[in-house]
C-alpha atoms as a PDB file:
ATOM      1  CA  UNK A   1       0.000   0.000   0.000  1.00  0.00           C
ATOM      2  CA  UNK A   2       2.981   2.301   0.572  1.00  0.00           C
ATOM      3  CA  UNK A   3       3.747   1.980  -3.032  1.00  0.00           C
ATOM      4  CA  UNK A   4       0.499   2.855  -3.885  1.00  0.00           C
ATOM      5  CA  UNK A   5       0.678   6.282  -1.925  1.00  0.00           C
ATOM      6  CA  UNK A   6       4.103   7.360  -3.332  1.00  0.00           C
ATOM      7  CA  UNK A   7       2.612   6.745  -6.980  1.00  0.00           C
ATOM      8  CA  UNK A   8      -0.654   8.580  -6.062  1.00  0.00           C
ATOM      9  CA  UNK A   9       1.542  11.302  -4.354  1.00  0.00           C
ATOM     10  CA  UNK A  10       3.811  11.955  -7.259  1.00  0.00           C
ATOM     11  CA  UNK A  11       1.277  11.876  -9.897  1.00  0.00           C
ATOM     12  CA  UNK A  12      -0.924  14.634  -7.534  1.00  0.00           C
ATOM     13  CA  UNK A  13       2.205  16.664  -7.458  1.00  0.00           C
ATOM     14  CA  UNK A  14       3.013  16.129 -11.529  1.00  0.00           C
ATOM     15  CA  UNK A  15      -0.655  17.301 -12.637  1.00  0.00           C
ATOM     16  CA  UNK A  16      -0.809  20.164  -9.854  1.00  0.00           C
ATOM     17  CA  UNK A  17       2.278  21.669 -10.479  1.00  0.00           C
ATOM     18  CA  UNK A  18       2.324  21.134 -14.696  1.00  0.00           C
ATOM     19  CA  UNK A  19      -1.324  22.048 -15.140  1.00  0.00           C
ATOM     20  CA  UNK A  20      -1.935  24.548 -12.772  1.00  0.00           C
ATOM     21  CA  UNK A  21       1.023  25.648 -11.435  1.00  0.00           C
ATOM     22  CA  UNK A  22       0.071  25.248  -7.891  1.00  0.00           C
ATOM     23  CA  UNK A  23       2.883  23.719  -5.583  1.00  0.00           C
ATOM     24  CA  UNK A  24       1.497  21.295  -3.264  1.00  0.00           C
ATOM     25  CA  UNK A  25       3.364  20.664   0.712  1.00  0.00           C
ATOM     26  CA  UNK A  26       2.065  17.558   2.702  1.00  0.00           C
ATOM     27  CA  UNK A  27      -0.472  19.159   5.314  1.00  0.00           C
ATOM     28  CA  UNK A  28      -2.838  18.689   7.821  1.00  0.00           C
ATOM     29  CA  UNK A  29      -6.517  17.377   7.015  1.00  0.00           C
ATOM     30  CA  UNK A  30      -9.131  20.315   6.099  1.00  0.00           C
ATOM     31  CA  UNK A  31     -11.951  20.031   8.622  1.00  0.00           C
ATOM     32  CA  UNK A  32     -14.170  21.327   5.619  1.00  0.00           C
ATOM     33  CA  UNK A  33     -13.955  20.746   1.686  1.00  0.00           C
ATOM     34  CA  UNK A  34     -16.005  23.176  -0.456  1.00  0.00           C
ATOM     35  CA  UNK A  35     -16.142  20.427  -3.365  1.00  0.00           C
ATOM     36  CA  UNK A  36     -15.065  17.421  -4.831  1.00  0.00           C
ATOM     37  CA  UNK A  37     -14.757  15.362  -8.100  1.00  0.00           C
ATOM     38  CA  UNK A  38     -15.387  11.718  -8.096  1.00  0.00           C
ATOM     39  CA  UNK A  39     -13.889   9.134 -10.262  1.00  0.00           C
ATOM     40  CA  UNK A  40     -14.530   6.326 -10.737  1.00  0.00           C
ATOM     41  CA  UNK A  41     -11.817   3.276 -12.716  1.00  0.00           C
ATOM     42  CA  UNK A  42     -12.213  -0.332 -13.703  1.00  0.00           C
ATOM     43  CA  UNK A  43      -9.764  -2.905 -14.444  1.00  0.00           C
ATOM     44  CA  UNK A  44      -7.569  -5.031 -12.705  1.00  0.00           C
ATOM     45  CA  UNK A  45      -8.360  -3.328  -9.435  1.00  0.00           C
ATOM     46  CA  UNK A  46     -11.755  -1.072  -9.297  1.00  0.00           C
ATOM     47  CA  UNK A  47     -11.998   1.942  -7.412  1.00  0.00           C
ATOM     48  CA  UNK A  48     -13.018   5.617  -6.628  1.00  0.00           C
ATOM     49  CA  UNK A  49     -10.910   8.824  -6.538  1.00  0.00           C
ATOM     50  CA  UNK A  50     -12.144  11.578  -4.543  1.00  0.00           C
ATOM     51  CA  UNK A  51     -10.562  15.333  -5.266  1.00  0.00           C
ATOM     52  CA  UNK A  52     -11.703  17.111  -2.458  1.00  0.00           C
ATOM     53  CA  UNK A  53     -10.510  21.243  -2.491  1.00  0.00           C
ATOM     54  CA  UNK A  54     -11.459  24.520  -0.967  1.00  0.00           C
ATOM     55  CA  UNK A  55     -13.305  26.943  -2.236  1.00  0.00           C
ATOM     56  CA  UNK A  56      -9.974  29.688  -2.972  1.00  0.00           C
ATOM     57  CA  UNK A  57      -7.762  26.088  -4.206  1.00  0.00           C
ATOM     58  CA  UNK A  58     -10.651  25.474  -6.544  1.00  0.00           C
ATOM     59  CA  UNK A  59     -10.829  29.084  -7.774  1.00  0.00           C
ATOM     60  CA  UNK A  60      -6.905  29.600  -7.997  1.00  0.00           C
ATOM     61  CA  UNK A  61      -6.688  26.710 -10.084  1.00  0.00           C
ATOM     62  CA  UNK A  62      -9.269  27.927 -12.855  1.00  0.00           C
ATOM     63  CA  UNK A  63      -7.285  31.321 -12.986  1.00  0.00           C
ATOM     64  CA  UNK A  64      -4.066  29.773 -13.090  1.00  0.00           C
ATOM     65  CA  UNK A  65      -5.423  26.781 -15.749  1.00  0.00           C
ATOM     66  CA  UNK A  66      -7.344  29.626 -17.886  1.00  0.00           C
ATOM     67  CA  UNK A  67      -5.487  32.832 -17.210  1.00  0.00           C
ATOM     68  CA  UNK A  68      -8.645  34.588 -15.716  1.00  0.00           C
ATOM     69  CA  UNK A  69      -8.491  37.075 -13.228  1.00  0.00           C
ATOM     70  CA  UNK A  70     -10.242  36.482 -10.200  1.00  0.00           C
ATOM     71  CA  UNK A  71     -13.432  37.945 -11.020  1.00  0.00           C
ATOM     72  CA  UNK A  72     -13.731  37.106 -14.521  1.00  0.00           C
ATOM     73  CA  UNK A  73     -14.051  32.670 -12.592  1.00  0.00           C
ATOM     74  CA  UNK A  74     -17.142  31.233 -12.735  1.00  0.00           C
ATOM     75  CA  UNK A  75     -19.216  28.464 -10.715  1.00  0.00           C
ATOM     76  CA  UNK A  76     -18.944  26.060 -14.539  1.00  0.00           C
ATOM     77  CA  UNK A  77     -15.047  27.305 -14.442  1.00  0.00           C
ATOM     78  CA  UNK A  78     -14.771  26.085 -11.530  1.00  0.00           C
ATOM     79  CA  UNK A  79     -16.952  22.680 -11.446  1.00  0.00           C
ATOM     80  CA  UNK A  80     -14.785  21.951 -14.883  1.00  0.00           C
ATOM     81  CA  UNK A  81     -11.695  22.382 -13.368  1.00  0.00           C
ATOM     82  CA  UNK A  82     -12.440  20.375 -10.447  1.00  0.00           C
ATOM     83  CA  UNK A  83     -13.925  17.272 -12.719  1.00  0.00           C
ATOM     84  CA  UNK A  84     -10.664  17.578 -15.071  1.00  0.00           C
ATOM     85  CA  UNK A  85      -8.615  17.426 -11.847  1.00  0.00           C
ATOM     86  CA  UNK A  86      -9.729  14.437 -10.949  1.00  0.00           C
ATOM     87  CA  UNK A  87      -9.575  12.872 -14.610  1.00  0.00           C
ATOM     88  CA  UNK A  88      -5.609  14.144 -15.039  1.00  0.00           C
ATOM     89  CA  UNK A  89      -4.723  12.600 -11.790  1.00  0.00           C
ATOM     90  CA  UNK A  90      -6.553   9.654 -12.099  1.00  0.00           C
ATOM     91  CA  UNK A  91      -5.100   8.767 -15.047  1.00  0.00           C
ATOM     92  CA  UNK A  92      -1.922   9.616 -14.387  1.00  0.00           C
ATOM     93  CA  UNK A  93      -1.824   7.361 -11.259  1.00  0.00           C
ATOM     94  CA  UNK A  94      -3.323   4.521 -13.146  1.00  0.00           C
ATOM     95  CA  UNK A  95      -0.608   4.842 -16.028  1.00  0.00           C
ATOM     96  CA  UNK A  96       1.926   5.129 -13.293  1.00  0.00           C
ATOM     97  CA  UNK A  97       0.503   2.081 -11.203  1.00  0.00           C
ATOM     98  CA  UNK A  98       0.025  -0.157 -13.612  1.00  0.00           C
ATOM     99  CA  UNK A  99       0.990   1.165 -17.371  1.00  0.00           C
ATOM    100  CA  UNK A 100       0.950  -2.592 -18.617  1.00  0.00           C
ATOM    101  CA  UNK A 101      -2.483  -3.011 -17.638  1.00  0.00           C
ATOM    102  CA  UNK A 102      -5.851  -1.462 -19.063  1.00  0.00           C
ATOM    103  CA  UNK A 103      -8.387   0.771 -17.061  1.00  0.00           C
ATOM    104  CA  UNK A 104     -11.095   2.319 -18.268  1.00  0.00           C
ATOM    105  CA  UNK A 105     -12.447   5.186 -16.018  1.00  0.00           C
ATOM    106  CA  UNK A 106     -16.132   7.294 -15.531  1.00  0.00           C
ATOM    107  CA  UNK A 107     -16.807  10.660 -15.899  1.00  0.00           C
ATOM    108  CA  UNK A 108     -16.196  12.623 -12.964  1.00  0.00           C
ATOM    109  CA  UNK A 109     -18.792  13.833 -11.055  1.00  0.00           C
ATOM    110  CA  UNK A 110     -18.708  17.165  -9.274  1.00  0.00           C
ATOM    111  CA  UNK A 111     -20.339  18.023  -5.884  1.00  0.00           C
ATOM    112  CA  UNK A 112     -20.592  21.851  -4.715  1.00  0.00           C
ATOM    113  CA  UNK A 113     -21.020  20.344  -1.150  1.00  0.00           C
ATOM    114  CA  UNK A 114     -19.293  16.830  -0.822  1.00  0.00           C
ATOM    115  CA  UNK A 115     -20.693  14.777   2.495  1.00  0.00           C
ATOM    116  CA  UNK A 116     -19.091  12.298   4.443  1.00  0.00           C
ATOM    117  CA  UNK A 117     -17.376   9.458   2.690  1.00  0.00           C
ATOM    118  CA  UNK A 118     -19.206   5.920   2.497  1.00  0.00           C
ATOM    119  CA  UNK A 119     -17.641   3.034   4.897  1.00  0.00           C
ATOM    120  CA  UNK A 120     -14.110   2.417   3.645  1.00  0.00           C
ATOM    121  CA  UNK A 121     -13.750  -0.335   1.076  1.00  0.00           C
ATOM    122  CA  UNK A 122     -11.035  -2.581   1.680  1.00  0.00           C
ATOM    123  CA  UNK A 123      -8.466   0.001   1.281  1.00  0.00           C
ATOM    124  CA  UNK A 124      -8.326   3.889   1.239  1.00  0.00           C
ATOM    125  CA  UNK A 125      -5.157   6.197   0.920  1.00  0.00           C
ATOM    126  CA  UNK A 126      -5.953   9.496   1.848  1.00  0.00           C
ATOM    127  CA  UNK A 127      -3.334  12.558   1.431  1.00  0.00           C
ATOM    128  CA  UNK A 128      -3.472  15.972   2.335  1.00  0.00           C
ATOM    129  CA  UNK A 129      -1.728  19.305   1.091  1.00  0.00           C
ATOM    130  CA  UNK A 130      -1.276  22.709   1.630  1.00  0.00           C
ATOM    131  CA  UNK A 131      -0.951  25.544  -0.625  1.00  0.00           C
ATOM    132  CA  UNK A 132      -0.673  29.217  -0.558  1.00  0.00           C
ATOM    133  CA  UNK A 133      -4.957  28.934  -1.645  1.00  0.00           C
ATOM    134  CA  UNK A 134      -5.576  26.882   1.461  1.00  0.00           C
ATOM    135  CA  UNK A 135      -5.944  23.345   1.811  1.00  0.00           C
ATOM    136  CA  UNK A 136      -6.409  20.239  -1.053  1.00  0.00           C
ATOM    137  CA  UNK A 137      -6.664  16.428  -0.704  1.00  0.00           C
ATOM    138  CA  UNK A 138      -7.478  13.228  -2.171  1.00  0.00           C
ATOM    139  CA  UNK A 139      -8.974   9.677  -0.881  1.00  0.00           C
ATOM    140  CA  UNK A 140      -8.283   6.872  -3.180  1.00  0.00           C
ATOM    141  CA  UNK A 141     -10.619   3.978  -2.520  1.00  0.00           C
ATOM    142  CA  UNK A 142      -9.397   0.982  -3.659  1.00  0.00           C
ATOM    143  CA  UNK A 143     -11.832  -2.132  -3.961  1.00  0.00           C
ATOM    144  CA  UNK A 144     -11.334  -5.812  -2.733  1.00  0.00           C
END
């Protein structure tokens, strides 16, 4: 499992950093998430990735991804940058997992107002970061 998290670490860093040029530290939890994007992947091992972000992480993104200023962001900005989040590291930790093996993943879904996680499947790696926006992380559920 400790494989797992490095890959899922370094491919969180890779799209955050390339894409929207947001540098992530390891941090403490968020008590509160503004939103999320769900993912869900199928293949050898099934599974859901969570993107879970603050409300100024979210919006930093879309004018760093877009080249907006602050007031020119939108709620669909914003929802579309949080669902292609979740696609780009999704499938760059599945291509880093596993590159020899074939997933096929959902559409994310976007929530303005994410709720508590279901019961943990058999596994779950969750990380946390910090950036100068506020707080980001990510719970990959893995299924048995």
């Amino acid at each position: 499992m400790e494989n797992v998290k490095e890959i899922l670490a370094a491919s969180i860093f890779e799209v955050f950093e390339k894409m929207f040029f947001i540098f992530l530290e390891p941090g403490g939890a968020s008590p509160v998430h503004d939103c999320e994007a769900a993912i869900r992947f199928d293949g050898p091992r099934r599974g859901t990735m969570r993107v879970l972000l603050t409300r100024p992480v979210a919006r930093l993104m879309v004018r760093n991804m877009l080249g907006l200023d602050n007031g020119a962001v939108t709620e669909p900005h914003v929802t579309d940058c949080v669902r292609e989040a979740a696609n780009m590291v999704c499938g760059n930790f599945l291509v880093h997992w596993d590159a020899s093996k074939k997933f096929t993943m959902s559409l994310p879904e976007f929530s303005a107002r994410p709720g508590q996680p279901p019961s943990p499947p058999a596994e779950v790696v969750t990380l946390d970061f910090d950036c100068e926006a506020g707080k980001m992380g990510v719970v990959l559920e893995l299924e048995a």
